[in-house]
Protein backbone atom coordinates (compact mmCIF):
# COMPACT_ATOMS: atom_id res chain seq x y z
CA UNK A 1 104.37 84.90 100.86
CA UNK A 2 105.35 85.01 104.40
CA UNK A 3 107.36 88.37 105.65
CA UNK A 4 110.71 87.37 107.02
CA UNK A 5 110.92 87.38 110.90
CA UNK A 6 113.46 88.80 112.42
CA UNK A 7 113.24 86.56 115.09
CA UNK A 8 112.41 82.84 114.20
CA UNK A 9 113.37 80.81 111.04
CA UNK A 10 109.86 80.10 109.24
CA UNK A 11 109.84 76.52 107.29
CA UNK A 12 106.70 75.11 105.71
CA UNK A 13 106.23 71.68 105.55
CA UNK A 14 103.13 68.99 105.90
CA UNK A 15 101.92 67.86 109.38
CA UNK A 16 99.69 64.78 108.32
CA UNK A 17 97.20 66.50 106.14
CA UNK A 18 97.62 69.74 107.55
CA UNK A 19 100.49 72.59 105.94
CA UNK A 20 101.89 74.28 108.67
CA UNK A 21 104.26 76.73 109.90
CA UNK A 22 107.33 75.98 111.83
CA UNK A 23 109.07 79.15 113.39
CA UNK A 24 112.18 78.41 115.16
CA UNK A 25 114.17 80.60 117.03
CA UNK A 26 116.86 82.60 115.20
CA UNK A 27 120.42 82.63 117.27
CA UNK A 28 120.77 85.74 119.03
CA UNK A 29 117.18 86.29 119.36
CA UNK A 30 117.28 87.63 123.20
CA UNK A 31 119.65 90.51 121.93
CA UNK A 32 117.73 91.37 119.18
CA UNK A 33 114.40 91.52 121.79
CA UNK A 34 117.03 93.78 124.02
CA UNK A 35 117.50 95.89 121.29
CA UNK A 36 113.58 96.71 120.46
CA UNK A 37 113.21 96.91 124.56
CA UNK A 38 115.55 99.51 123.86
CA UNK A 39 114.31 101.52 120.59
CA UNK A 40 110.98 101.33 122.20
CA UNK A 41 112.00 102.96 125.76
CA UNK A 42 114.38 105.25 123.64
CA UNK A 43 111.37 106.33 121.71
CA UNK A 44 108.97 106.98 124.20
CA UNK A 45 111.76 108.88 126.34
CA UNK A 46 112.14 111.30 123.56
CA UNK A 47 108.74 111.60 122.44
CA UNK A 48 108.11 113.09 126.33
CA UNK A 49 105.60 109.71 126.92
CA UNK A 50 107.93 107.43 128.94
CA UNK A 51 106.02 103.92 128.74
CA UNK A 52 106.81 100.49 130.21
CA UNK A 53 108.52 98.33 127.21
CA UNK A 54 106.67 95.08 126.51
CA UNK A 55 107.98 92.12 128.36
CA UNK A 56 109.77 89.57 126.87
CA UNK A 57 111.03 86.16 127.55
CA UNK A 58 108.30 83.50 128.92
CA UNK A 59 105.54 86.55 128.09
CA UNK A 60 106.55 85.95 124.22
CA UNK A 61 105.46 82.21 124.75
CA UNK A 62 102.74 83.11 127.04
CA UNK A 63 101.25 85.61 124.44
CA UNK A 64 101.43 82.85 121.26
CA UNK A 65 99.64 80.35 123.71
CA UNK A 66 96.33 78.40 122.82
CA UNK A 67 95.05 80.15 125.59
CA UNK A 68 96.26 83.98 125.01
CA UNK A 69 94.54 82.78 121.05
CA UNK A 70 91.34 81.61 122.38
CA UNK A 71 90.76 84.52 124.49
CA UNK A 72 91.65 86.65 121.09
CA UNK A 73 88.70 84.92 119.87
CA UNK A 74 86.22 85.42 121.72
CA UNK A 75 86.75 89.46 121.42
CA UNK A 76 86.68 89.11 117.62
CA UNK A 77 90.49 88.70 116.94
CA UNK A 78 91.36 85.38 114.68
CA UNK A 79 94.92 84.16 114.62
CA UNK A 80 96.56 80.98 112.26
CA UNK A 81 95.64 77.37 114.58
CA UNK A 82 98.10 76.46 116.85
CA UNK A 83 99.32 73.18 116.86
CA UNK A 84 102.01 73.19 119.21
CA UNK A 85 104.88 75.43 121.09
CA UNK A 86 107.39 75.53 123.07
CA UNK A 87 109.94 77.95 123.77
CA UNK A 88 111.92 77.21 120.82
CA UNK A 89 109.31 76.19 118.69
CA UNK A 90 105.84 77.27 117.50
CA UNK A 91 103.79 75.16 115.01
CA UNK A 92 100.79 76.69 113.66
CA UNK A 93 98.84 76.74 110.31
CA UNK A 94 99.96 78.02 106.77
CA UNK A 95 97.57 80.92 105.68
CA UNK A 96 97.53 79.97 101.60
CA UNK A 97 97.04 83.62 101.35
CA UNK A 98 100.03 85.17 102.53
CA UNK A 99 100.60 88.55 104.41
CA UNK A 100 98.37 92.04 104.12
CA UNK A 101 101.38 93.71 102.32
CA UNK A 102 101.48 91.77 99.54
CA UNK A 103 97.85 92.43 98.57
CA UNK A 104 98.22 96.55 98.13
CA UNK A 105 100.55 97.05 95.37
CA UNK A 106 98.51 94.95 92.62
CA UNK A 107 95.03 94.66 94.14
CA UNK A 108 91.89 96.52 95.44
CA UNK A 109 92.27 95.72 99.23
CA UNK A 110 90.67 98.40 100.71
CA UNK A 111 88.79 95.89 102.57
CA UNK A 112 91.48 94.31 103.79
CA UNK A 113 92.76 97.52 105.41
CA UNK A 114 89.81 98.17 106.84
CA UNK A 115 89.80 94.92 108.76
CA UNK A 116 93.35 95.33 110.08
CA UNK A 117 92.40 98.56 111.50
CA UNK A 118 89.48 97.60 113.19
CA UNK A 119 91.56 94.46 114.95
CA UNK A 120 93.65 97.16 116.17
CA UNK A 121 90.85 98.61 117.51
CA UNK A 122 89.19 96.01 119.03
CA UNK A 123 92.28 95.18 120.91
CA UNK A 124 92.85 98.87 122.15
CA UNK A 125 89.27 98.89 123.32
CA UNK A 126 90.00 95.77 125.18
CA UNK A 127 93.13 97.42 126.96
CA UNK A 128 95.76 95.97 125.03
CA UNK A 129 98.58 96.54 122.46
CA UNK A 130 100.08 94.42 119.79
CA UNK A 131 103.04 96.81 119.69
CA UNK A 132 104.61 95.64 116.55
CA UNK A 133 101.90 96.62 114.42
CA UNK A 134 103.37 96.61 111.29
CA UNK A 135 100.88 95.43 108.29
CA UNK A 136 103.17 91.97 107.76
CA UNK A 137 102.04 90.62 110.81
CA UNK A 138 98.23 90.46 109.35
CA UNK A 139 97.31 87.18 107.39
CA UNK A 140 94.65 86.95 104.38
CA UNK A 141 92.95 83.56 103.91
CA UNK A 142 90.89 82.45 101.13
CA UNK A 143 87.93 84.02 102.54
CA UNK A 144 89.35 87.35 102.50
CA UNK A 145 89.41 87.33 106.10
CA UNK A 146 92.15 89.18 107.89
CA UNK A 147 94.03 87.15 110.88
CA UNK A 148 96.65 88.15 113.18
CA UNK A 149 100.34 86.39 113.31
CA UNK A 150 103.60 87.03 116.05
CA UNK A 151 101.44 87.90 118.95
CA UNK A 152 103.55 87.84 121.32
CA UNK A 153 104.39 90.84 122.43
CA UNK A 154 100.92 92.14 123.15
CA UNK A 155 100.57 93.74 126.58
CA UNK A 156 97.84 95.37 129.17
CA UNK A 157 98.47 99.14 128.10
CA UNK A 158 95.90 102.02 127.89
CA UNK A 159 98.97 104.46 127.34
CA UNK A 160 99.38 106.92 124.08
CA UNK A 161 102.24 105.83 123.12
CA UNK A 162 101.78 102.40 123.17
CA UNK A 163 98.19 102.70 121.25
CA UNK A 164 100.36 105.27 118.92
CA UNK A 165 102.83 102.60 118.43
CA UNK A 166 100.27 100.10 117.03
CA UNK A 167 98.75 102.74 114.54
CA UNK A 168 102.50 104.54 113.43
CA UNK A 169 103.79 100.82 112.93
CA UNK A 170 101.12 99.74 110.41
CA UNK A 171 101.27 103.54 108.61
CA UNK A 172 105.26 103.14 108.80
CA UNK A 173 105.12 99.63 106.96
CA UNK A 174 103.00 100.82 104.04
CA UNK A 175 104.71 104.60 103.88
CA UNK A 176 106.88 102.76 100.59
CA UNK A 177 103.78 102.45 98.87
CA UNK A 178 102.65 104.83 95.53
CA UNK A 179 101.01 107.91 96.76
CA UNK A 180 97.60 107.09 95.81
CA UNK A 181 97.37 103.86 97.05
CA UNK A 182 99.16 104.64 100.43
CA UNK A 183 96.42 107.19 100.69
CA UNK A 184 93.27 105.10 99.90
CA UNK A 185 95.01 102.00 102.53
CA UNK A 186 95.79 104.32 105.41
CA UNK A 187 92.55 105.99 105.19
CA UNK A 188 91.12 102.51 105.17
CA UNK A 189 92.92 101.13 108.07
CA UNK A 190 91.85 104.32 110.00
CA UNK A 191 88.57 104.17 109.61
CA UNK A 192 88.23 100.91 110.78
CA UNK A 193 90.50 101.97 113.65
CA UNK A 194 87.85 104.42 114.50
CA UNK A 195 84.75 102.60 113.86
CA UNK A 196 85.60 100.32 116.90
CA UNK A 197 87.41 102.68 119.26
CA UNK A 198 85.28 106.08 118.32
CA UNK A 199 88.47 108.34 119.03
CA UNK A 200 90.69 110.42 117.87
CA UNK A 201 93.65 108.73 116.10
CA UNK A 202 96.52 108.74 118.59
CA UNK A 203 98.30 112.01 117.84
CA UNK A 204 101.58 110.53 118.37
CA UNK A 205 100.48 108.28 115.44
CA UNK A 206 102.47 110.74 112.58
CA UNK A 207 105.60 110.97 114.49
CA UNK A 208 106.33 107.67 115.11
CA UNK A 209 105.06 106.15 111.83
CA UNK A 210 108.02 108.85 109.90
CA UNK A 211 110.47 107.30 112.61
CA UNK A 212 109.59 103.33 112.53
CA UNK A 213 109.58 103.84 108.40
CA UNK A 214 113.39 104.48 108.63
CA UNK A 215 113.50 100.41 109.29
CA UNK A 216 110.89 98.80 108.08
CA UNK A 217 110.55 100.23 104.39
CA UNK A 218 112.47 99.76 100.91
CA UNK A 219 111.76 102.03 98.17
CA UNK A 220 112.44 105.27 100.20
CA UNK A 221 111.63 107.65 97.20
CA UNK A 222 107.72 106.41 97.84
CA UNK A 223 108.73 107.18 101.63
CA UNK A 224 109.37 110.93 101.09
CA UNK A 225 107.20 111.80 99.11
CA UNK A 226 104.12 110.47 101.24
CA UNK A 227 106.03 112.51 104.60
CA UNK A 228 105.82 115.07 102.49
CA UNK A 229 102.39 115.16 100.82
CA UNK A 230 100.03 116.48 103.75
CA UNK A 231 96.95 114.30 101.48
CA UNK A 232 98.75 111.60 102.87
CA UNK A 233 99.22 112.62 106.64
């Protein structure tokens, strides 16, 4: 199952042969970009790392591009095919295995962790950020290969609290998980973080994952207790 964007409509349907994805933009979408422009300056502000919010607008398109996917590519980053966009519009292919979230809950998908966190790695070691990070924006196919979906607000950042963003926004959109699988997918997704980059976790990381969970998570009981258990830190 596909997570529900907050910005574009998502339809399936059948293009020829092919099942695709249409993702149409939502009314009001340019406020609701405004307002993470905003949380994300706010954030950094009071986190004492003031970073440059990701750009919006033609960048989005730019970003989702066949060209911004190819060059993904080539550094070891796989995204759904593109079959066509415009700014109103993006058409690209239906992953029969739905998003990384749904595949922690029921099944062993360590593996699958492990590959999100080294594509967040390999991007950071390329000098880029996906910024919204959060695990529903990762694809499984029916290889059990992970791909990347809603690029498009990558940008050129070495900063801390951009790379911290990526890591806290996939910890923050698993925190609802049980305990002991929260623990075995984060360390997972970390280790694969580190195997590419071979540094420290973003120290930020911790702080912004307990303030990103606030929105993105539903069964909050899961969410306090793994704040509170340091096995789960």
């Amino acid at each position: 199952m596909y997570f529900i964007n907050w910005e574009r409509k998502i339809t399936k349907f059948l293009l020829g042969s092919n099942k695709v994805v249409l993702k149409e933009k939502k009314r009001f979408t340019n406020i609701r970009q405004f307002i993470l422009i905003f949380c994300f300056t706010l954030i950094s502000i009071l986190s004492g790392n003031p970073s440059s919010p990701p750009r919006i607008g033609g960048t989005i398109i730019e970003n989702e591009s066949f060209e911004s996917r190819n060059k993904l590519k080539l550094i070891g980053i796989n995204t759904p095919k593109l079959f066509s966009i415009s700014y109103d519009e993006i058409v690209e292919e239906y992953i029969e295995g739905g998003n990384l979230y749904s595949y922690f809950p029921t099944k062993n998908a360590k593996d699958l962790a492990f590959q999100a966190g080294k594509l967040t790695g390999i991007l950071h070691k390329n000098g880029f950020v996906f910024i919204d990070n959060k695990c529903q924006n990762f694809l499984v196919n029916k290889n059990r290969e992970v791909l990347r979906i809603d690029i498009g607000l990558i940008q050129k950042s070495k900063s801390l609290f951009s790379q911290s963003m990526d890591v806290g926004s996939f910890l923050a959109s698993i925190l609802d998980l049980e305990p002991l699988i929260y623990r075995e997918v984060s360390k997972e997704f970390l280790l694969g973080y580190l195997v590419i980059t071979n540094n420290k976790i973003p120290y930020l990381s911790i702080i912004l994952r307990n303030i990103l969970a606030l929105g993105f998570v539903y069964r909050h009981n899961n969410m306090i207790k793994n704040m509170l258990n340091k096995r789960t830190a």
